[in-house]
N, C-alpha and C. Protein backbone atom coordinates (compact mmCIF):
# COMPACT_ATOMS: atom_id res chain seq x y z
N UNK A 1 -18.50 23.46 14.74
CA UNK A 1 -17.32 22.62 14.76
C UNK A 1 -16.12 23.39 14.23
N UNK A 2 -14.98 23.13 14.52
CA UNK A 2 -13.26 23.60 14.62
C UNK A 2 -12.61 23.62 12.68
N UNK A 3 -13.75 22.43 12.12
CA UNK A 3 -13.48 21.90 11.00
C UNK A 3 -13.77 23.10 9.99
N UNK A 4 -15.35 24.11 10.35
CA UNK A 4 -15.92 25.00 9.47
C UNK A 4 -14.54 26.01 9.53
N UNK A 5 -13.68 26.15 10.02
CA UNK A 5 -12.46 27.13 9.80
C UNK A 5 -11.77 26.80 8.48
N UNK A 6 -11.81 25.45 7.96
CA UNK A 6 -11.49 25.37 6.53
C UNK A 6 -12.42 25.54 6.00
N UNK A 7 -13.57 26.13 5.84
CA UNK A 7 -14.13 26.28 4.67
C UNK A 7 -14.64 27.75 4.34
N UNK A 8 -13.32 27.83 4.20
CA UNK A 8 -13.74 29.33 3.67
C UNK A 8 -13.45 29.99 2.41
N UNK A 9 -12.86 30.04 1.40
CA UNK A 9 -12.75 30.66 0.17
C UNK A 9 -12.07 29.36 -0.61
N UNK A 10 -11.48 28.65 -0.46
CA UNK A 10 -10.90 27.69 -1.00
C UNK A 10 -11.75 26.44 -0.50
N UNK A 11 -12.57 26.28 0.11
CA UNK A 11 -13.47 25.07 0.29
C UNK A 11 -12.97 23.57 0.55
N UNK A 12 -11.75 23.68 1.44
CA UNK A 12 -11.19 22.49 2.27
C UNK A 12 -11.22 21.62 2.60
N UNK A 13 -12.81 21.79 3.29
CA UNK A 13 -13.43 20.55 3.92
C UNK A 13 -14.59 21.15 4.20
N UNK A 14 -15.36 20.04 4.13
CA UNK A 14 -17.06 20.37 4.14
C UNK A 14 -17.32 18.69 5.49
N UNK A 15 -18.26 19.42 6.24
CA UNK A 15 -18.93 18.53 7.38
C UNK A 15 -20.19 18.29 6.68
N UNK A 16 -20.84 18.67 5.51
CA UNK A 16 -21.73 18.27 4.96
C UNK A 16 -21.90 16.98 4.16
N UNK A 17 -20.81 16.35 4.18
CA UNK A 17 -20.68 15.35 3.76
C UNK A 17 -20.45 15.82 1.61
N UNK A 18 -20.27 16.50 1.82
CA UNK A 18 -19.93 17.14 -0.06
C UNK A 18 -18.55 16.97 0.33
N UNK A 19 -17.90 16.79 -1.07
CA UNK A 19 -16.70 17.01 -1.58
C UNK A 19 -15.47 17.62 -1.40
N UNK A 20 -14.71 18.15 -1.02
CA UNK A 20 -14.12 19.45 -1.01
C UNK A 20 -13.53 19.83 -2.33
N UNK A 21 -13.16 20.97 -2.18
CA UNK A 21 -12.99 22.09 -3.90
C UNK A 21 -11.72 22.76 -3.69
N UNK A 22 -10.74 22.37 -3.48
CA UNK A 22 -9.86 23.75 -3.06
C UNK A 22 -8.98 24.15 -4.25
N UNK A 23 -8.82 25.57 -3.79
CA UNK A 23 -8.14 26.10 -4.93
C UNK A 23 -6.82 25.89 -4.86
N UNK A 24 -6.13 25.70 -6.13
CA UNK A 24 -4.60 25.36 -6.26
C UNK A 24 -3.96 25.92 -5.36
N UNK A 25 -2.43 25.85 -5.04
CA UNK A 25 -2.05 26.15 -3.90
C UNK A 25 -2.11 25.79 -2.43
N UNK A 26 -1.45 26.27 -1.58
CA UNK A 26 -1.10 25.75 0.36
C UNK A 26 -2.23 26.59 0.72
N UNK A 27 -3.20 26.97 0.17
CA UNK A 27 -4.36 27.76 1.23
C UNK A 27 -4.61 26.92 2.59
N UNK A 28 -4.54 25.14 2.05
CA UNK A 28 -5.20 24.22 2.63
C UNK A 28 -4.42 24.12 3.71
N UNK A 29 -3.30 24.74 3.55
CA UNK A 29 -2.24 24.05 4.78
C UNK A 29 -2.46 24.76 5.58
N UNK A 30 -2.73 26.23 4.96
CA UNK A 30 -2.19 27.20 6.20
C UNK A 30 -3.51 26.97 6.79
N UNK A 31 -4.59 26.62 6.47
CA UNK A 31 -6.25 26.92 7.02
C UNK A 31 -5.78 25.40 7.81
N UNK A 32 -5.39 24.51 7.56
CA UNK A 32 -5.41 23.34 8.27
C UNK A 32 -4.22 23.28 9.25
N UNK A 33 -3.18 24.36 9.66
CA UNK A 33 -2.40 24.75 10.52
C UNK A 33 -3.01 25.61 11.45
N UNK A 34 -4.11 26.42 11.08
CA UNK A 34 -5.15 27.23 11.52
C UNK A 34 -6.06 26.32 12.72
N UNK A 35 -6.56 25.27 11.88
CA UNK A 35 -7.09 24.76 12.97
C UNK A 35 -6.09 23.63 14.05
N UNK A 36 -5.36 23.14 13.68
CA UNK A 36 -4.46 22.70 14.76
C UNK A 36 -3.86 23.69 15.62
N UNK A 37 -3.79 24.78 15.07
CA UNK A 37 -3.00 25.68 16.59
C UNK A 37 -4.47 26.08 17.49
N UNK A 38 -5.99 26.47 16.54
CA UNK A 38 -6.62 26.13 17.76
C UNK A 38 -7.18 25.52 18.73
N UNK A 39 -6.75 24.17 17.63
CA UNK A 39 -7.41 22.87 18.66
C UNK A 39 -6.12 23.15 19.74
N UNK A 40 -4.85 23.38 20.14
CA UNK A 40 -3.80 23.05 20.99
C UNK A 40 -3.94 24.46 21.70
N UNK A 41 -5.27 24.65 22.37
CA UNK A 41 -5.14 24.91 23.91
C UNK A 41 -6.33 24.16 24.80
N UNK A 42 -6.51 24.37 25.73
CA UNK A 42 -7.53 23.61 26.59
C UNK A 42 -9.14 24.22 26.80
N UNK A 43 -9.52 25.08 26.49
CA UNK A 43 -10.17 25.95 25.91
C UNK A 43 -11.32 25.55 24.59
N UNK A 44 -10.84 24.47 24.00
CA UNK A 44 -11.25 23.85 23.26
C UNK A 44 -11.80 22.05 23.85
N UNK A 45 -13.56 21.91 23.96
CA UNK A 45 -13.88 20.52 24.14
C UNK A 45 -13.61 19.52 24.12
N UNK A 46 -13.20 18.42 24.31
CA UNK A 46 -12.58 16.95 24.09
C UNK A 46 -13.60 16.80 22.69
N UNK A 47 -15.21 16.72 23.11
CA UNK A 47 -16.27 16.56 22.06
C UNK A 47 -15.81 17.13 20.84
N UNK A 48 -15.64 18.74 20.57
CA UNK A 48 -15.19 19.02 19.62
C UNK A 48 -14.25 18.94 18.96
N UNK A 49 -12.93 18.68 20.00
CA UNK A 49 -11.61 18.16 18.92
C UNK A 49 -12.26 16.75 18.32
N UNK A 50 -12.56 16.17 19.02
CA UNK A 50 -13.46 14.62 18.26
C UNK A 50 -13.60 14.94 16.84
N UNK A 51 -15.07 15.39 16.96
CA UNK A 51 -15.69 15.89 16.04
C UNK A 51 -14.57 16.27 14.52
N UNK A 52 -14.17 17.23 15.09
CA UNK A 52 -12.96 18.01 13.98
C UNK A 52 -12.21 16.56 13.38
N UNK A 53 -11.92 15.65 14.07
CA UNK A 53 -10.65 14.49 13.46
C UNK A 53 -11.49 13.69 13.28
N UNK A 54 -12.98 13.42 13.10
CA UNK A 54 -13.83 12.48 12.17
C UNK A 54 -13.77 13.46 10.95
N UNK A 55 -14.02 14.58 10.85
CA UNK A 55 -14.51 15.36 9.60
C UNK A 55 -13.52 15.51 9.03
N UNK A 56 -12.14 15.53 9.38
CA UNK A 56 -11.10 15.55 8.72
C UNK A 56 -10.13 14.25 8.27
N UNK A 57 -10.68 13.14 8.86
CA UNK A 57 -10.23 11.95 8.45
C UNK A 57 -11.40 11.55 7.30
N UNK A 58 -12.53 12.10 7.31
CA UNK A 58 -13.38 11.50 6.36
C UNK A 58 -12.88 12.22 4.95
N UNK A 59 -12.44 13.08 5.10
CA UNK A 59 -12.17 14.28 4.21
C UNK A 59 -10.75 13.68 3.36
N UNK A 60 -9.70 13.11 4.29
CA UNK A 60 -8.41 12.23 4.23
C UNK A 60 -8.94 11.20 3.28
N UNK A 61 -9.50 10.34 4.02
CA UNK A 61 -9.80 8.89 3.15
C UNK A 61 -10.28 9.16 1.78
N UNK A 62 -11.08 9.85 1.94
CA UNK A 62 -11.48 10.32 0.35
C UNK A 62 -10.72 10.25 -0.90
N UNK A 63 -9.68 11.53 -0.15
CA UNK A 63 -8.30 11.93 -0.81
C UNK A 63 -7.43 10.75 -1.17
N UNK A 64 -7.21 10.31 -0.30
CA UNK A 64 -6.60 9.17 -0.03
C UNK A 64 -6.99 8.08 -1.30
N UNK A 65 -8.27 7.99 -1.59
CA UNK A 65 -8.78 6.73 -2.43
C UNK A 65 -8.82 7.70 -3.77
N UNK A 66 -8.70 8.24 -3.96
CA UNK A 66 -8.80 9.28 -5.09
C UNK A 66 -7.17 9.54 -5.68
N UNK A 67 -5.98 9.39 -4.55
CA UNK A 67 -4.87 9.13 -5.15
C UNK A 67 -4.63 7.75 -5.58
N UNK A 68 -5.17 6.66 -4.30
CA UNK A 68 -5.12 5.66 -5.35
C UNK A 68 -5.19 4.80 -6.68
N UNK A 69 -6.41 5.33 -6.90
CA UNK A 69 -7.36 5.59 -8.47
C UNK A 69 -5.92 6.04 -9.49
N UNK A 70 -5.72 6.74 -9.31
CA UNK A 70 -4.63 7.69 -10.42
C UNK A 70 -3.43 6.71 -10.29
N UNK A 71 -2.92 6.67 -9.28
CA UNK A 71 -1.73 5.82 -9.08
C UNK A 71 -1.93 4.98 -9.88
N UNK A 72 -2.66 3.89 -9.36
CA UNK A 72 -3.00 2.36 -9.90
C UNK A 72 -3.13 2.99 -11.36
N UNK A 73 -3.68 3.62 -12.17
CA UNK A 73 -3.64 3.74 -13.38
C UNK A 73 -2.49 4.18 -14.24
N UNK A 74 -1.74 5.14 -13.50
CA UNK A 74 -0.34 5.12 -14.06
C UNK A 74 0.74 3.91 -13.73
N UNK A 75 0.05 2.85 -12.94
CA UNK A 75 1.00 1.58 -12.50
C UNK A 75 2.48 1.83 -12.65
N UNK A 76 2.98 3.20 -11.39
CA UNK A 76 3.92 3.06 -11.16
C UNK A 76 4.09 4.39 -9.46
N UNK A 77 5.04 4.06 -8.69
CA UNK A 77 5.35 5.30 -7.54
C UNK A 77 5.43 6.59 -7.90
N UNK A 78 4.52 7.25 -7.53
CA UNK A 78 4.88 8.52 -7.39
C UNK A 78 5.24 9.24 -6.02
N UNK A 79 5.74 10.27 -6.19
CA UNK A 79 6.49 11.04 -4.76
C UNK A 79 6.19 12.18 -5.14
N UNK A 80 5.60 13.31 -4.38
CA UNK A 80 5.26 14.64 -4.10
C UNK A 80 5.85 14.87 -2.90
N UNK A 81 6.55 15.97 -2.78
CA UNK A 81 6.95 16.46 -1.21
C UNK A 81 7.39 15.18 -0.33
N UNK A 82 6.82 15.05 0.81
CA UNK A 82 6.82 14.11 1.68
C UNK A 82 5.99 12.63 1.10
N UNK A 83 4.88 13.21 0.41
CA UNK A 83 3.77 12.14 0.32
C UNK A 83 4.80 11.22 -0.98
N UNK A 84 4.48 9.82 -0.71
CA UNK A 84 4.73 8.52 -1.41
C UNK A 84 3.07 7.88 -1.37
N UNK A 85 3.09 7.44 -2.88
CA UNK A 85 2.08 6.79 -3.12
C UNK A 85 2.76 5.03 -4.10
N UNK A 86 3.18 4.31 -3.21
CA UNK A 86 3.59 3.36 -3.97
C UNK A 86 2.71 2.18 -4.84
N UNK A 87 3.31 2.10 -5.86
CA UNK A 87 2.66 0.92 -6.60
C UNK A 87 3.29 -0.32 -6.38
N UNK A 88 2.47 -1.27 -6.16
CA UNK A 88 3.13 -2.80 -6.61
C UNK A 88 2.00 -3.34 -7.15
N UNK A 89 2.93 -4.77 -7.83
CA UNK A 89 2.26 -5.22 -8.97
C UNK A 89 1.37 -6.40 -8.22
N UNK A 90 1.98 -6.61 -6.33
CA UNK A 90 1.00 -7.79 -5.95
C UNK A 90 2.41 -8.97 -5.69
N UNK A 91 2.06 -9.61 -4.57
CA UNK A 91 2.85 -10.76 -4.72
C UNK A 91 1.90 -11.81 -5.91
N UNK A 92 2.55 -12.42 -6.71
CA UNK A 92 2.02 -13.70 -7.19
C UNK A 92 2.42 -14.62 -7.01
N UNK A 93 2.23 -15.99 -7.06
CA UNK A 93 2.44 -17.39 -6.40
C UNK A 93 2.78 -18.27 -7.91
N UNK A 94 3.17 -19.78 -6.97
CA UNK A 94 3.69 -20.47 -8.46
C UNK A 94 2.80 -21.71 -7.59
N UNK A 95 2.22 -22.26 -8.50
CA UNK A 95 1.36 -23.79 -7.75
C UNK A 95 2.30 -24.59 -8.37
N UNK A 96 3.06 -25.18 -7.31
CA UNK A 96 4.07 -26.02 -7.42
C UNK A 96 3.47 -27.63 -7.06
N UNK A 97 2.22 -27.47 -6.54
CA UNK A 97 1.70 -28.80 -6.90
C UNK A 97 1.04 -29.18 -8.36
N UNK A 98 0.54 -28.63 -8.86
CA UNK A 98 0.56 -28.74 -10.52
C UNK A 98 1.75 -28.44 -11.13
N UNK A 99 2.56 -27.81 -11.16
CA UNK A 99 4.36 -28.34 -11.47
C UNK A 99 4.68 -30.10 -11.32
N UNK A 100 4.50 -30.10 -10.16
CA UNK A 100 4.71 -31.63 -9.92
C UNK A 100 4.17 -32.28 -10.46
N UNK A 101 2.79 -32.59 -10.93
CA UNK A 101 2.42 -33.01 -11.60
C UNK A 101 2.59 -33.15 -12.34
N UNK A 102 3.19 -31.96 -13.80
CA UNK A 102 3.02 -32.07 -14.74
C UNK A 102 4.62 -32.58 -14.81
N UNK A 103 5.49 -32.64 -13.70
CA UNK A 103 7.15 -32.96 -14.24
C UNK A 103 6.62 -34.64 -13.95
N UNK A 104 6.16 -34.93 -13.10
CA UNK A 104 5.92 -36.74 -12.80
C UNK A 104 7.26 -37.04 -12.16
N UNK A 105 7.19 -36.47 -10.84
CA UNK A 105 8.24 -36.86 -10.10
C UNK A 105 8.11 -38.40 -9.70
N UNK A 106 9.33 -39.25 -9.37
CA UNK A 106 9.41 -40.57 -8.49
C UNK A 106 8.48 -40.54 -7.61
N UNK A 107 7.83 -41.66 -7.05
CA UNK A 107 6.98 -41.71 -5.98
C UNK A 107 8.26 -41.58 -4.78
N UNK A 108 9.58 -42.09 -4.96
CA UNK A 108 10.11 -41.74 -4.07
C UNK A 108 10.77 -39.98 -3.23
N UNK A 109 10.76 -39.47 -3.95
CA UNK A 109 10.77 -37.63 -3.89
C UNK A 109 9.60 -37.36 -3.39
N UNK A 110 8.53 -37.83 -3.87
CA UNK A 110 7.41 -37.07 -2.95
C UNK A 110 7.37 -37.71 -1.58
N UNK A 111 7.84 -38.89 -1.54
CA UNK A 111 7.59 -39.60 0.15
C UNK A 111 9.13 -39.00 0.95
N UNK A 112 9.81 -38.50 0.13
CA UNK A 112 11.36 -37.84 0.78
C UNK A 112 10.91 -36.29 1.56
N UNK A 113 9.57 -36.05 0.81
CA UNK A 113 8.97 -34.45 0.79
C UNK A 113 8.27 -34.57 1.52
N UNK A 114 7.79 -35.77 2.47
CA UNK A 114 6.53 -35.29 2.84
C UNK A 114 6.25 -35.87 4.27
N UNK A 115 5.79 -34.62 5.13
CA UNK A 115 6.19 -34.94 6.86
C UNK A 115 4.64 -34.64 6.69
N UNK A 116 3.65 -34.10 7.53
CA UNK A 116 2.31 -34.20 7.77
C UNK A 116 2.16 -33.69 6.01
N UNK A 117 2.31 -33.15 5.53
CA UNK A 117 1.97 -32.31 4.26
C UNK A 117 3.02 -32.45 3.25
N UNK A 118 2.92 -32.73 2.05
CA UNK A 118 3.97 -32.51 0.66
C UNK A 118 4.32 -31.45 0.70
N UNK A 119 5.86 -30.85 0.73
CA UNK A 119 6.73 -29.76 0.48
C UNK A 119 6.71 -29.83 -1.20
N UNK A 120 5.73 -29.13 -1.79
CA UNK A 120 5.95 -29.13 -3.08
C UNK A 120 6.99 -28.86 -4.04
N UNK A 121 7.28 -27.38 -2.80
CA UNK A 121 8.30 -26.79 -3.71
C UNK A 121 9.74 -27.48 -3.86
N UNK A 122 9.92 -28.20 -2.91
CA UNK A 122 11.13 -29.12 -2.90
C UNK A 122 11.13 -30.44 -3.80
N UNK A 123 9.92 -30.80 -4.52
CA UNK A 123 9.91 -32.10 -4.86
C UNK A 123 9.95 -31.34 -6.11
N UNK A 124 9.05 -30.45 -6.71
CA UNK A 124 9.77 -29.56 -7.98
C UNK A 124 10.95 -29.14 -8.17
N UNK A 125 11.60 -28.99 -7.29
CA UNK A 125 12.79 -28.24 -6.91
C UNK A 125 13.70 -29.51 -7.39
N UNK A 126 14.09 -30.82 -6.78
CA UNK A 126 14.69 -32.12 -6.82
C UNK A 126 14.52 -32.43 -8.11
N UNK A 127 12.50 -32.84 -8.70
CA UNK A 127 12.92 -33.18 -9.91
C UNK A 127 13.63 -32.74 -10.94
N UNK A 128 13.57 -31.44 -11.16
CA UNK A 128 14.21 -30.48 -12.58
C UNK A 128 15.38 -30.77 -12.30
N UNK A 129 16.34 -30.64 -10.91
CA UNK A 129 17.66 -30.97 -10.83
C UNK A 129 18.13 -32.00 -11.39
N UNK A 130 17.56 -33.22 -10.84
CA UNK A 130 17.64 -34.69 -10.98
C UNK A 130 17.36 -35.00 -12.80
N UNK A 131 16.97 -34.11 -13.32
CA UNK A 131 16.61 -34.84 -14.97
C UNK A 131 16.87 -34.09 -15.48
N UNK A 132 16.87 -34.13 -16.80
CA UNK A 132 17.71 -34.02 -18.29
C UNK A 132 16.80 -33.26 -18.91
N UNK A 133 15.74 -32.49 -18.63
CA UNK A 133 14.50 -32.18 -19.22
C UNK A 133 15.06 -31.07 -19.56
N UNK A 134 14.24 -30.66 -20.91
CA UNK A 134 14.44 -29.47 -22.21
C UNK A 134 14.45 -28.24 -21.16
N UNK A 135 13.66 -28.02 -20.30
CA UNK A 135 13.78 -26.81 -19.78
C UNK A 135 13.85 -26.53 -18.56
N UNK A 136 14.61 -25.64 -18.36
CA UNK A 136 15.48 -25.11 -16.84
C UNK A 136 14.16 -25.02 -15.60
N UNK A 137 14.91 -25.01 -14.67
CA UNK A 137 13.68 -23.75 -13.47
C UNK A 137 12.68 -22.98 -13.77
N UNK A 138 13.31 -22.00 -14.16
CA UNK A 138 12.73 -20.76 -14.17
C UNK A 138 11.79 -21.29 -15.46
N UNK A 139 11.68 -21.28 -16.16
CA UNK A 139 10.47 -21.91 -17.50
C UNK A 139 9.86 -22.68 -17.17
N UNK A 140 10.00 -23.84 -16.08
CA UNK A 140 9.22 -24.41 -15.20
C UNK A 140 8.18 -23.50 -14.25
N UNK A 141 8.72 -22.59 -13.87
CA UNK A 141 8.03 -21.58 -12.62
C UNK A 141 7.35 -20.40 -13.56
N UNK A 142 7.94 -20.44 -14.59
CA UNK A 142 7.12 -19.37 -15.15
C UNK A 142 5.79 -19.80 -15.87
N UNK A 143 5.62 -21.13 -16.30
CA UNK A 143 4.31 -21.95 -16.65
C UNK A 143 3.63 -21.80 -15.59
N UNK A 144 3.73 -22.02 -14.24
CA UNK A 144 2.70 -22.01 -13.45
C UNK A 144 2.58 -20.85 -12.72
N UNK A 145 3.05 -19.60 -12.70
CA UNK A 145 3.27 -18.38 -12.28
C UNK A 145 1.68 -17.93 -12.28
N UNK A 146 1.27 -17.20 -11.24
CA UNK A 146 -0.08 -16.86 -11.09
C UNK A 146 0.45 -15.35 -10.31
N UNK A 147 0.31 -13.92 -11.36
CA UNK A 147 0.42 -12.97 -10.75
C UNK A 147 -0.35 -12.46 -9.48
N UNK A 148 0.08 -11.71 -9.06
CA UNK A 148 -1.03 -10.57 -7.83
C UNK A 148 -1.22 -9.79 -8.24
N UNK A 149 -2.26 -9.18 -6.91
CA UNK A 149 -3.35 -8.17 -7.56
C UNK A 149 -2.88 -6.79 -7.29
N UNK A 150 -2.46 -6.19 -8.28
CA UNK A 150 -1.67 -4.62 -7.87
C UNK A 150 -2.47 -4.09 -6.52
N UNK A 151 -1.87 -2.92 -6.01
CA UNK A 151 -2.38 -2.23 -5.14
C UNK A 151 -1.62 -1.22 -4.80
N UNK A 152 -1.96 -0.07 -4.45
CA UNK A 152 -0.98 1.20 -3.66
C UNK A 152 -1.47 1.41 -2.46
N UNK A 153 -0.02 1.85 -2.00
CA UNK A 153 -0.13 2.11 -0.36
C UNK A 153 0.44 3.83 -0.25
N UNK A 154 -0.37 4.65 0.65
CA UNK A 154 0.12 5.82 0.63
C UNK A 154 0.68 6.20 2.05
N UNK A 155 1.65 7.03 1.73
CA UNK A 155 2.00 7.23 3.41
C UNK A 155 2.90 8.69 3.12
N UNK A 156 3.20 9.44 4.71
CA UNK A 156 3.90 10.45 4.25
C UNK A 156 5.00 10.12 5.25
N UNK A 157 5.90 10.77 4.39
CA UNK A 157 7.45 9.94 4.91
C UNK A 157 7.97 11.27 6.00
N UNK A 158 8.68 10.80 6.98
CA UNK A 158 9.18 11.26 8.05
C UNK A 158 9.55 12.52 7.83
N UNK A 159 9.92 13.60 8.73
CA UNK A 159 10.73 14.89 8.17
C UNK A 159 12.14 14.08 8.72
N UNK A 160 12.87 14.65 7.69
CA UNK A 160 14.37 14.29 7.92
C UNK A 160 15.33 15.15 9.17
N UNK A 161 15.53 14.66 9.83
CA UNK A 161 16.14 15.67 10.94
C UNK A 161 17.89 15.82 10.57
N UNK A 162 18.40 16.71 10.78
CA UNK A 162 19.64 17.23 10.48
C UNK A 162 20.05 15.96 11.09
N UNK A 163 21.49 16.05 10.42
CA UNK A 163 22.99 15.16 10.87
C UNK A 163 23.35 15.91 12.11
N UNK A 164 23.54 15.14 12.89
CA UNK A 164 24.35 16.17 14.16
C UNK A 164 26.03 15.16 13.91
N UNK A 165 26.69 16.61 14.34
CA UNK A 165 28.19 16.43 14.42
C UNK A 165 28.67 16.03 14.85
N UNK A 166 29.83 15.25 14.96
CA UNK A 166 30.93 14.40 15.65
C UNK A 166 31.64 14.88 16.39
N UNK A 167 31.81 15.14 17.02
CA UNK A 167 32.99 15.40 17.77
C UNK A 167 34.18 14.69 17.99
């Protein structure tokens, strides 16, 4: 396979299903530029380019979940070169039907709210307006606030192509 061309002194990628090891530095690039210029003639199998972009996507994902790991533990974006590895903290939600509850809206607001289903957020929304109560919105929404579940997404960002000129 096209793939054993990285594994040679710096240990790149392995079809053995092991690890890869490489030594610090672009060895990896240039050995992995190596094999894309010889996969790009015709000369080369459909089967074996295959082959080569399973062993090298398995090799990816790896990597891939192995930056995640680190990311998520420093819970914040990092940027190398092109590569972005973003953090977020998760959308989280507010159960605005236990809000309601606990404000005890009019029976009339909830029947103003409600076409096949209760619009919760509007009948929470109406009551806090409508009354005199010790505390605002937001201290309302922040009692029932239910964070999300972090996660990172990795991607490598575009090459930037020159400005072309005006004439």
């Amino acid at each position: 396979m096209l793939i054993n061309g990285l594994n040679g002194a710096n240990g790149a990628a392995s079809t053995n299903g092991t690890a890869p090891s490489p030594k610090p530095g672009r060895d990896i690039l240039r050995d992995a530029a190596e094999v894309v210029a010889a996969l790009d003639t015709t000369a080369v199998p459909l089967p074996t380019m295959m082959e080569t972009w399973e062993a090298v996507s398995i090799v990816l994902q790896a990597l891939g979940e192995k930056i995640e790991q680190q990311v998520m533990a420093l819970g914040r974006t990092q940027v190398v070169g092109r590569c972005r590895a973003t953090y977020s903290n998760g959308r989280g939600k507010v159960d605005y039907e236990a809000m309601s509850k606990k404000l005890q809206p009019p029976r009339y607001i909830i029947d103003k709210h409600t076409t096949p289903t209760v619009d919760w957020l509007a009948v929470c929304r109406e009551t806090v307006a409508d009354s005199a109560m010790d505390k605002g919105w937001a201290e309302w929404q922040d009692e029932f606030y239910a964070p999300g579940t972090p996660y990172v997404s990795i991607k490598l960002e575009a090459v930037k192509k020159p400005a072309r000129g005006r004439k």
